[in-house]
C-alpha atoms as a PDB file:
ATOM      1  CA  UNK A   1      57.377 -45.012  77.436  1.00  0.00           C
ATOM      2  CA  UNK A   2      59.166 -46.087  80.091  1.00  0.00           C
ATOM      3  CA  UNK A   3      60.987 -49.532  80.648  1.00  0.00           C
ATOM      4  CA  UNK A   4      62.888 -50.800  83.448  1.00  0.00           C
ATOM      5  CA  UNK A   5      66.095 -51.109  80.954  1.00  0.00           C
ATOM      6  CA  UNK A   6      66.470 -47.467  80.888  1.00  0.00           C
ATOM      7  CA  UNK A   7      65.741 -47.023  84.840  1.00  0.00           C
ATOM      8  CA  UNK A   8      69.580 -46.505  84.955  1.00  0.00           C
ATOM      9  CA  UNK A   9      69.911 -43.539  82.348  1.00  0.00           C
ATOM     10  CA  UNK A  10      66.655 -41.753  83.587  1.00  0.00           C
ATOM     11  CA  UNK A  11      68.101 -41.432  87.492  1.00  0.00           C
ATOM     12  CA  UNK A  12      71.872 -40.611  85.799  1.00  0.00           C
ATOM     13  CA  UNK A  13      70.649 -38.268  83.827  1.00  0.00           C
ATOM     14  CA  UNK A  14      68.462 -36.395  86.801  1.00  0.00           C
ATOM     15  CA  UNK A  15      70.997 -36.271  88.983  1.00  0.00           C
ATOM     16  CA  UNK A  16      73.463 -34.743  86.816  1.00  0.00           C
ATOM     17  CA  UNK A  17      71.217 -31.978  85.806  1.00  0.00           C
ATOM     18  CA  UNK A  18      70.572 -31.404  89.868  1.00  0.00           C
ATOM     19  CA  UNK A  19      74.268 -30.871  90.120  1.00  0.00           C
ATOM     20  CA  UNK A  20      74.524 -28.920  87.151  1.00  0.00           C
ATOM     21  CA  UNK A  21      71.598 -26.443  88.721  1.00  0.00           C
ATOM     22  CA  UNK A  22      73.163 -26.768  91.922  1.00  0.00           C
ATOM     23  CA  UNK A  23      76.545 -25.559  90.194  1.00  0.00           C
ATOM     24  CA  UNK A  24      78.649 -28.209  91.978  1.00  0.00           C
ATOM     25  CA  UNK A  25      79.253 -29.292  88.742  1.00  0.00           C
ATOM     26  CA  UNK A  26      80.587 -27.987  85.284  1.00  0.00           C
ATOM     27  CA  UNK A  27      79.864 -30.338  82.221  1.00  0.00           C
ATOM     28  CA  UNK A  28      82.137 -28.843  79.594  1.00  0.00           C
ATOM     29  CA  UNK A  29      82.295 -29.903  75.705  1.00  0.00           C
ATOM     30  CA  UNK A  30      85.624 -32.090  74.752  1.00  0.00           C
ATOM     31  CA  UNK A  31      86.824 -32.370  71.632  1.00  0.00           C
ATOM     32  CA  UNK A  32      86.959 -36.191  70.811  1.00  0.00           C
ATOM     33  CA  UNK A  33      90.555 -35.499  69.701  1.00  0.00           C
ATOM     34  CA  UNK A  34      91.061 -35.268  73.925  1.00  0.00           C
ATOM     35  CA  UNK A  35      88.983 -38.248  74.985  1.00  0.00           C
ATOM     36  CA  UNK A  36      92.029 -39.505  77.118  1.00  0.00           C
ATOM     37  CA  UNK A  37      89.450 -42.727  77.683  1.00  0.00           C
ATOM     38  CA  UNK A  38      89.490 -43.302  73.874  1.00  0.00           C
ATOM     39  CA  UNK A  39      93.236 -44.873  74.856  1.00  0.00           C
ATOM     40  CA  UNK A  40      91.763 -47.522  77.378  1.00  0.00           C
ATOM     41  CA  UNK A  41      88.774 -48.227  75.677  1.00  0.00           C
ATOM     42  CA  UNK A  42      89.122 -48.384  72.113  1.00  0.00           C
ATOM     43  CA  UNK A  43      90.970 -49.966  69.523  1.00  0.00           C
ATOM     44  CA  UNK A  44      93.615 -47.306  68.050  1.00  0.00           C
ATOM     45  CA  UNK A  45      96.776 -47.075  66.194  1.00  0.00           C
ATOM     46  CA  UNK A  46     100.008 -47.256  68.258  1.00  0.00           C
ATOM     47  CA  UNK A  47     100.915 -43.335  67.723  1.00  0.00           C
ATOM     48  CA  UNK A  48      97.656 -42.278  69.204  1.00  0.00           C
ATOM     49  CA  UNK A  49      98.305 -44.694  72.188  1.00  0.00           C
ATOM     50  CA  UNK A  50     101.706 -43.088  73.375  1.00  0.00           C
ATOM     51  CA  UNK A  51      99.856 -39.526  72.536  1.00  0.00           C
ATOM     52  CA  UNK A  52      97.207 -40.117  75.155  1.00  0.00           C
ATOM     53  CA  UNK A  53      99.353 -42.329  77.533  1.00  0.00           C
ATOM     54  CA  UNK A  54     101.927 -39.441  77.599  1.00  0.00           C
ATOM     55  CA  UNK A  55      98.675 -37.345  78.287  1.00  0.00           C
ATOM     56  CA  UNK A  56      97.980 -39.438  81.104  1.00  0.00           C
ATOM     57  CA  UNK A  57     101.815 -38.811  82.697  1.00  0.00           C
ATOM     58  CA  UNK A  58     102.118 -42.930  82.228  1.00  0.00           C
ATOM     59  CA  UNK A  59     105.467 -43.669  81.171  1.00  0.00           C
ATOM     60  CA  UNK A  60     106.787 -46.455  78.563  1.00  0.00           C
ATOM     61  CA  UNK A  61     109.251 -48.461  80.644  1.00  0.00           C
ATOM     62  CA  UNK A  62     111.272 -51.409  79.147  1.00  0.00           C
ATOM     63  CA  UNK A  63     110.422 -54.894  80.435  1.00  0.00           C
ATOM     64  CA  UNK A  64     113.700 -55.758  82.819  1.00  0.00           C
ATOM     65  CA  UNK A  65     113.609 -59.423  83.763  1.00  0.00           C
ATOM     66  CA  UNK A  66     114.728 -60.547  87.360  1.00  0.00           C
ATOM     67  CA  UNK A  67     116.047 -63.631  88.939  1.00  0.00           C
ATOM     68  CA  UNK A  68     115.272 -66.950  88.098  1.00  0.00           C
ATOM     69  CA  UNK A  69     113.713 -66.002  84.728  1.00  0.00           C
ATOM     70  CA  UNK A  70     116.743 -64.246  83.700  1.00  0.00           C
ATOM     71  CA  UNK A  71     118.752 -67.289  84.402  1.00  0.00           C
ATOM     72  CA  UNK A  72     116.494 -69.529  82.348  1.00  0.00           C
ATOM     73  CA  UNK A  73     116.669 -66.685  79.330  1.00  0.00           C
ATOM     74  CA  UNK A  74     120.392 -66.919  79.472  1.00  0.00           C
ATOM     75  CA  UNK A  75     120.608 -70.352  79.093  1.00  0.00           C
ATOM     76  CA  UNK A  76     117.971 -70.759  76.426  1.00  0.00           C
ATOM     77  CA  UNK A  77     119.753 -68.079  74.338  1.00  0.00           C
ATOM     78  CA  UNK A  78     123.590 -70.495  75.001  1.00  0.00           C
ATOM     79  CA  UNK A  79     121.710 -73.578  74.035  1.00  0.00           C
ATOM     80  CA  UNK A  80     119.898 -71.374  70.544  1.00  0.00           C
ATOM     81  CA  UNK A  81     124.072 -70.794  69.744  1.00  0.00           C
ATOM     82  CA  UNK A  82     125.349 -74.139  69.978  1.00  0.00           C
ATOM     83  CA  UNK A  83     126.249 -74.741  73.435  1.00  0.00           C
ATOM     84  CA  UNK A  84     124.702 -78.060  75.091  1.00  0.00           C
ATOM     85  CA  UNK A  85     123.011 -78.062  78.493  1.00  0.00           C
ATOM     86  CA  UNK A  86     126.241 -79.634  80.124  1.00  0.00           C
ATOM     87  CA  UNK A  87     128.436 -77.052  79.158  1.00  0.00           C
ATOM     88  CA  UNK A  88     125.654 -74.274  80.537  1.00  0.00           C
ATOM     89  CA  UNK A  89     125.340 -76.335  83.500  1.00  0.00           C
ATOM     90  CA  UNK A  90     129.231 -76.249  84.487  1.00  0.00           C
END
Protein backbone atom coordinates (compact mmCIF):
# COMPACT_ATOMS: atom_id res chain seq x y z
CA UNK A 1 0.00 0.00 0.00
CA UNK A 2 1.11 3.10 -0.74
CA UNK A 3 0.82 6.42 1.36
CA UNK A 4 1.92 9.79 0.65
CA UNK A 5 4.28 9.56 3.97
CA UNK A 6 6.55 7.25 2.27
CA UNK A 7 6.45 9.26 -1.23
CA UNK A 8 9.96 10.41 -0.07
CA UNK A 9 11.66 6.87 0.49
CA UNK A 10 9.97 5.29 -2.67
CA UNK A 11 11.63 8.15 -5.21
CA UNK A 12 15.12 7.91 -2.87
CA UNK A 13 15.22 4.62 -3.08
CA UNK A 14 14.60 4.50 -7.17
CA UNK A 15 16.95 6.78 -7.88
CA UNK A 16 19.69 5.27 -6.06
CA UNK A 17 19.22 1.95 -7.63
CA UNK A 18 19.27 3.98 -11.25
CA UNK A 19 22.68 5.16 -10.25
CA UNK A 20 23.74 2.03 -8.92
CA UNK A 21 22.73 0.33 -12.56
CA UNK A 22 24.09 3.20 -14.19
CA UNK A 23 27.46 2.53 -12.17
CA UNK A 24 27.92 6.23 -11.31
CA UNK A 25 27.62 5.07 -8.06
CA UNK A 26 29.20 2.45 -5.59
CA UNK A 27 27.12 1.74 -2.34
CA UNK A 28 29.65 -0.11 -0.23
CA UNK A 29 28.94 -1.88 3.33
CA UNK A 30 30.49 0.18 6.50
CA UNK A 31 31.13 -1.22 9.48
CA UNK A 32 29.13 0.83 12.15
CA UNK A 33 32.44 0.98 14.05
CA UNK A 34 33.29 3.77 10.94
CA UNK A 35 30.01 5.66 10.87
CA UNK A 36 32.04 9.01 11.12
CA UNK A 37 28.18 10.56 11.34
CA UNK A 38 27.64 8.47 14.54
CA UNK A 39 30.00 11.54 16.10
CA UNK A 40 27.51 14.39 14.99
CA UNK A 41 24.51 12.64 15.45
CA UNK A 42 24.47 10.56 18.37
CA UNK A 43 24.99 10.60 21.88
CA UNK A 44 28.54 8.87 22.66
CA UNK A 45 31.19 8.68 25.20
CA UNK A 46 33.95 11.34 25.01
CA UNK A 47 36.78 8.73 23.74
CA UNK A 48 34.72 7.79 20.77
CA UNK A 49 34.17 11.57 20.03
CA UNK A 50 37.97 12.54 19.65
CA UNK A 51 38.28 8.95 17.69
CA UNK A 52 35.92 10.06 14.97
CA UNK A 53 36.69 13.87 15.18
CA UNK A 54 40.42 12.96 14.64
CA UNK A 55 38.86 10.81 11.74
CA UNK A 56 37.35 13.77 10.43
CA UNK A 57 41.01 15.82 10.42
CA UNK A 58 39.02 18.35 13.04
CA UNK A 59 41.36 19.40 15.55
CA UNK A 60 40.78 20.03 19.49
CA UNK A 61 41.92 23.63 19.94
CA UNK A 62 41.92 25.36 23.41
CA UNK A 63 39.42 28.19 23.91
CA UNK A 64 41.87 31.53 23.86
CA UNK A 65 39.88 34.54 25.02
CA UNK A 66 40.47 38.04 23.33
CA UNK A 67 40.02 41.60 24.26
CA UNK A 68 37.53 42.96 26.32
CA UNK A 69 36.49 39.56 27.75
CA UNK A 70 39.91 38.86 28.82
CA UNK A 71 40.01 42.08 30.67
CA UNK A 72 36.76 41.38 32.49
CA UNK A 73 38.23 37.60 33.36
CA UNK A 74 41.24 39.23 34.85
CA UNK A 75 39.55 41.34 37.01
CA UNK A 76 36.93 38.89 38.20
CA UNK A 77 39.73 36.42 39.09
CA UNK A 78 41.69 39.88 41.37
CA UNK A 79 38.38 40.59 42.96
CA UNK A 80 37.81 36.19 43.73
CA UNK A 81 41.57 36.83 45.69
CA UNK A 82 40.86 39.68 47.76
CA UNK A 83 41.53 42.66 45.81
CA UNK A 84 38.55 45.36 45.68
CA UNK A 85 37.37 46.95 42.44
CA UNK A 86 39.35 50.25 43.30
CA UNK A 87 42.51 48.73 43.56
CA UNK A 88 41.77 46.75 39.97
CA UNK A 89 40.60 49.93 38.67
CA UNK A 90 43.98 51.96 39.43
Amino acid sequence: MFHARTKHVEINYHFVREKVQQKTLDVRFISSKDQLADGLTKPIVSARFAFLRDKLNVISSPLILKGHIKEIQSANHSIDHGKSADEIAS
